[in-house]
C-alpha atoms as a PDB file:
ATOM      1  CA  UNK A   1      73.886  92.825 -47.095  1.00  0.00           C
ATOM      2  CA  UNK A   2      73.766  95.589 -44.704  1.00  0.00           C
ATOM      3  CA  UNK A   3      74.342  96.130 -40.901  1.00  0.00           C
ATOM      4  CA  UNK A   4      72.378  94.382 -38.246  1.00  0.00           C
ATOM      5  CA  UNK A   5      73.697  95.753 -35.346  1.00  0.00           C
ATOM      6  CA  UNK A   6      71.673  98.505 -33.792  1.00  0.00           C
ATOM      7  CA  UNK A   7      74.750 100.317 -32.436  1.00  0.00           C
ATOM      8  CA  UNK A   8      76.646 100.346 -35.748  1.00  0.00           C
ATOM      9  CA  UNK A   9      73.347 100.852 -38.585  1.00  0.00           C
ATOM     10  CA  UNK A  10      73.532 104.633 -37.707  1.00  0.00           C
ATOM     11  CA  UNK A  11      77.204 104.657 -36.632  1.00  0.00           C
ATOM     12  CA  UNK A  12      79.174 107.898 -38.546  1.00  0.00           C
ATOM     13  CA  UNK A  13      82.396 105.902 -39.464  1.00  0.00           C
ATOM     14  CA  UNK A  14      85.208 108.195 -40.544  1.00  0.00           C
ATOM     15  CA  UNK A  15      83.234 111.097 -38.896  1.00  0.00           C
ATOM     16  CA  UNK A  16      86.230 113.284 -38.234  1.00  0.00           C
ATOM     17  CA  UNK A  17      87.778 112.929 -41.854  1.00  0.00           C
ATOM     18  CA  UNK A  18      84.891 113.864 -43.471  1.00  0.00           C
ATOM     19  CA  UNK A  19      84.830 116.889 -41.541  1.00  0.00           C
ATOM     20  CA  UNK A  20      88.460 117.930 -42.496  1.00  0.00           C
ATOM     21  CA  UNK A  21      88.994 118.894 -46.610  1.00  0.00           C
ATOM     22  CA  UNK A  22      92.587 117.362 -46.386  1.00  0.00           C
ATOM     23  CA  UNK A  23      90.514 114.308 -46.981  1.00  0.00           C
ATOM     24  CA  UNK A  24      89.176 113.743 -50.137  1.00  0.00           C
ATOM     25  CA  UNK A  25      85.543 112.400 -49.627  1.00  0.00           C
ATOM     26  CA  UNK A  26      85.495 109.816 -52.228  1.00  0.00           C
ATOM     27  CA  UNK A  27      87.986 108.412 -50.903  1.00  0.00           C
ATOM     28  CA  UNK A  28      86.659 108.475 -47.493  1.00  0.00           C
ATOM     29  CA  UNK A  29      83.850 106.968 -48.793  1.00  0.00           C
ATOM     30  CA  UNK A  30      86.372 104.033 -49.647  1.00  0.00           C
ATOM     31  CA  UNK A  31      87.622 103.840 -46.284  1.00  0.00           C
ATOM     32  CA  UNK A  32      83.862 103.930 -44.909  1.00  0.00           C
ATOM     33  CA  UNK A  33      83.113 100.741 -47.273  1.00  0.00           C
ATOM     34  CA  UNK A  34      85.900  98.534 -45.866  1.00  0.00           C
ATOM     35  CA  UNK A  35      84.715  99.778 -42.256  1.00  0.00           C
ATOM     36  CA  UNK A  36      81.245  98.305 -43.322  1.00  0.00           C
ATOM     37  CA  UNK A  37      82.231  95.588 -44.979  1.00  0.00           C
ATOM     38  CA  UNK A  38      83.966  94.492 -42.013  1.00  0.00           C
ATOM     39  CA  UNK A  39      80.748  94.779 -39.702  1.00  0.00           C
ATOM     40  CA  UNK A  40      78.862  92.913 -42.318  1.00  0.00           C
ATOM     41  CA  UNK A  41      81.470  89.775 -42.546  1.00  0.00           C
ATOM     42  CA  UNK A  42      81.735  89.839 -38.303  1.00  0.00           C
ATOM     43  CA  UNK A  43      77.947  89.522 -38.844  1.00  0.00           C
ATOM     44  CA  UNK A  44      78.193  86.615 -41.077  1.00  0.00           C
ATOM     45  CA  UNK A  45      81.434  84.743 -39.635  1.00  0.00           C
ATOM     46  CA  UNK A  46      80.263  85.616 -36.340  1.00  0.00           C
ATOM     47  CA  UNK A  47      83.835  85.268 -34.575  1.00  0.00           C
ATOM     48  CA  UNK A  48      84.008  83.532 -31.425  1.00  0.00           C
ATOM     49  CA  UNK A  49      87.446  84.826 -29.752  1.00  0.00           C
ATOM     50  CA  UNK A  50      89.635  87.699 -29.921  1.00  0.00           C
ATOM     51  CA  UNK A  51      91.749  85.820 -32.339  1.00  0.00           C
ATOM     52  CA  UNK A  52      89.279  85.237 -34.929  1.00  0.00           C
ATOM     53  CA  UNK A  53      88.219  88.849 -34.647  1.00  0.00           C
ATOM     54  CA  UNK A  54      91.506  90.173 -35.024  1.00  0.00           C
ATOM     55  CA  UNK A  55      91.813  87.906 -38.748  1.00  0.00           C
ATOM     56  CA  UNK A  56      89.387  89.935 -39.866  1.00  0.00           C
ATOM     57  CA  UNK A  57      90.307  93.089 -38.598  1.00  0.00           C
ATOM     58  CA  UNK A  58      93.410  92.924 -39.999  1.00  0.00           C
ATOM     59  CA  UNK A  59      91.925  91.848 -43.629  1.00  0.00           C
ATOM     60  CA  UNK A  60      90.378  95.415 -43.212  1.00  0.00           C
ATOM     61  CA  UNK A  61      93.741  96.735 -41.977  1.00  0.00           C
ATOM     62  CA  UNK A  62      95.347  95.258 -45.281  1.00  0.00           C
ATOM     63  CA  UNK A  63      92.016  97.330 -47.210  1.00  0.00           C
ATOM     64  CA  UNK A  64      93.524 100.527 -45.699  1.00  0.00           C
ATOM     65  CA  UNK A  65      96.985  99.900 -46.681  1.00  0.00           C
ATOM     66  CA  UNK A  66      95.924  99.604 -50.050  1.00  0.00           C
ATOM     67  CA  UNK A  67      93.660 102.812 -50.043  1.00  0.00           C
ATOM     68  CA  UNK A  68      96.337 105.364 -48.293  1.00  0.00           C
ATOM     69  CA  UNK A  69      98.255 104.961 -51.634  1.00  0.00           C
ATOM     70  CA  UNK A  70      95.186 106.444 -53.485  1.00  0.00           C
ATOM     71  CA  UNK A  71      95.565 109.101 -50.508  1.00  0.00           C
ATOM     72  CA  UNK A  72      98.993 110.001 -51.842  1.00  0.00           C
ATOM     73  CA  UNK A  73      97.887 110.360 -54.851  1.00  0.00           C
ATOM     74  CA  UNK A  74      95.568 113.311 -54.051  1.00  0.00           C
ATOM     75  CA  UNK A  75      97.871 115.009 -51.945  1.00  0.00           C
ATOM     76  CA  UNK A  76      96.906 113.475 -48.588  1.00  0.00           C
ATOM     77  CA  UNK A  77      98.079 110.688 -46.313  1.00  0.00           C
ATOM     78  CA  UNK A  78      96.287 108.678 -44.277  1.00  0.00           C
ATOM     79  CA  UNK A  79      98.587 110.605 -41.186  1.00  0.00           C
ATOM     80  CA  UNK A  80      97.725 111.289 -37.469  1.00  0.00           C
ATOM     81  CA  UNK A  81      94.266 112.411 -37.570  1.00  0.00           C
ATOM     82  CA  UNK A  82      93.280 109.592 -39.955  1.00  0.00           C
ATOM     83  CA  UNK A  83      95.048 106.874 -38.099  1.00  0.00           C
ATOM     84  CA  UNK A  84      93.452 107.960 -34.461  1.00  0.00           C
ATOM     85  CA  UNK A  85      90.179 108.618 -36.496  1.00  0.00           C
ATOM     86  CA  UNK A  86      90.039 104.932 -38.242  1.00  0.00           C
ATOM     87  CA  UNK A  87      91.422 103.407 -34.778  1.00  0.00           C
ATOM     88  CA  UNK A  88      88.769 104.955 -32.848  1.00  0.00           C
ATOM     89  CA  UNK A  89      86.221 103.327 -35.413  1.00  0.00           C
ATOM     90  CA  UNK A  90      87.881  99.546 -35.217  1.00  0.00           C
ATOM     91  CA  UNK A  91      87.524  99.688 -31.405  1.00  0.00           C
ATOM     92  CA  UNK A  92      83.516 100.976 -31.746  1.00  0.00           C
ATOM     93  CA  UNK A  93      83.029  98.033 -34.314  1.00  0.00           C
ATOM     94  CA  UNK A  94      84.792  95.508 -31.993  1.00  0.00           C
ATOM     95  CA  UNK A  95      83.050  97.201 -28.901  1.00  0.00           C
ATOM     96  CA  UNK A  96      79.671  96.848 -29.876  1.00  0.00           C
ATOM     97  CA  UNK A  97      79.821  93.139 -31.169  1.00  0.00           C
ATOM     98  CA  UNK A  98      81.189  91.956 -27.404  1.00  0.00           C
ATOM     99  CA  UNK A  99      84.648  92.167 -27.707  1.00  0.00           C
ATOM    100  CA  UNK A 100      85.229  94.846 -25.020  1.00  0.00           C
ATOM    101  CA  UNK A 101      89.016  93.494 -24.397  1.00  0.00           C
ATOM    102  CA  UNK A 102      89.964  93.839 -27.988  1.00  0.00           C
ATOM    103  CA  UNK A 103      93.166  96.293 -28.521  1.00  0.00           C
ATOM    104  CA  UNK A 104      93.394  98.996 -30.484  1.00  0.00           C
ATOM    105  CA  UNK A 105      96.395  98.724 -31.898  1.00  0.00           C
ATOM    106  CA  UNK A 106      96.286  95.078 -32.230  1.00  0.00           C
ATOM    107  CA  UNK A 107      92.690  95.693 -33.837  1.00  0.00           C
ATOM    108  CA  UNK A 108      94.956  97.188 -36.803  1.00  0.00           C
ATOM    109  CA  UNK A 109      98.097  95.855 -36.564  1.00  0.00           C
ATOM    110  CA  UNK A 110      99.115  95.031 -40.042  1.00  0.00           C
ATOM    111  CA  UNK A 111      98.644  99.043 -40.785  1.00  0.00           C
ATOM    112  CA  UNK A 112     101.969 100.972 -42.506  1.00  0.00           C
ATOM    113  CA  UNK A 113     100.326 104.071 -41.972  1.00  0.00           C
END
């Protein structure tokens, strides 16, 4: 399945981490999936309040969690940059499926990053 939504089809999730080597890419690429993922299962559940957006959110959140221990791995942490980076791209995803109330840090919630 792939994106329906015209503001998210050309979207460049995880922009600034691909831009910064600290990253690993393939990795990114990981994080880029679950971001996707996420806009593809909105699409299909098609959540009707904050709450039910926020479930799946925080599935993705939980995705992350996971991932930042393959971060460690390779010598880099899902830190600062990462966390403000991935944030930024919860609230765009929420944004432009209606949910201009949603909160960012509530958005991702569940994170241990």
């Amino acid at each position: 399945m792939a994106i329906k939504n015209e503001d998210l089809k050309s979207y460049p999730f995880l922009a600034d981490m691909y831009s910064d080597d600290y990253f690993p890419d393939h990795l990114v690429d990981k994080g880029r999936n679950i971001l996707i993922t996420l806009c593809e299962t909105i699409e299909a559940e098609n959540p009707e309040s904050l709450d039910d957006l926020y479930a799946l959110t925080h599935a993705a959140t939980e995705e992350f969690n996971d991932l930042a221990g393959e971060f460690e791995e390779e010598e880099s942490e899902i830190e600062t940059a990462a966390r403000d980076c991935i944030g930024n791209d919860f609230a765009a995803i929420a944004e432009a499926y209606g949910f201009d109330d949603a909160d960012i840090e509530e958005l991702i919630a569940p994170r241990d990053w």
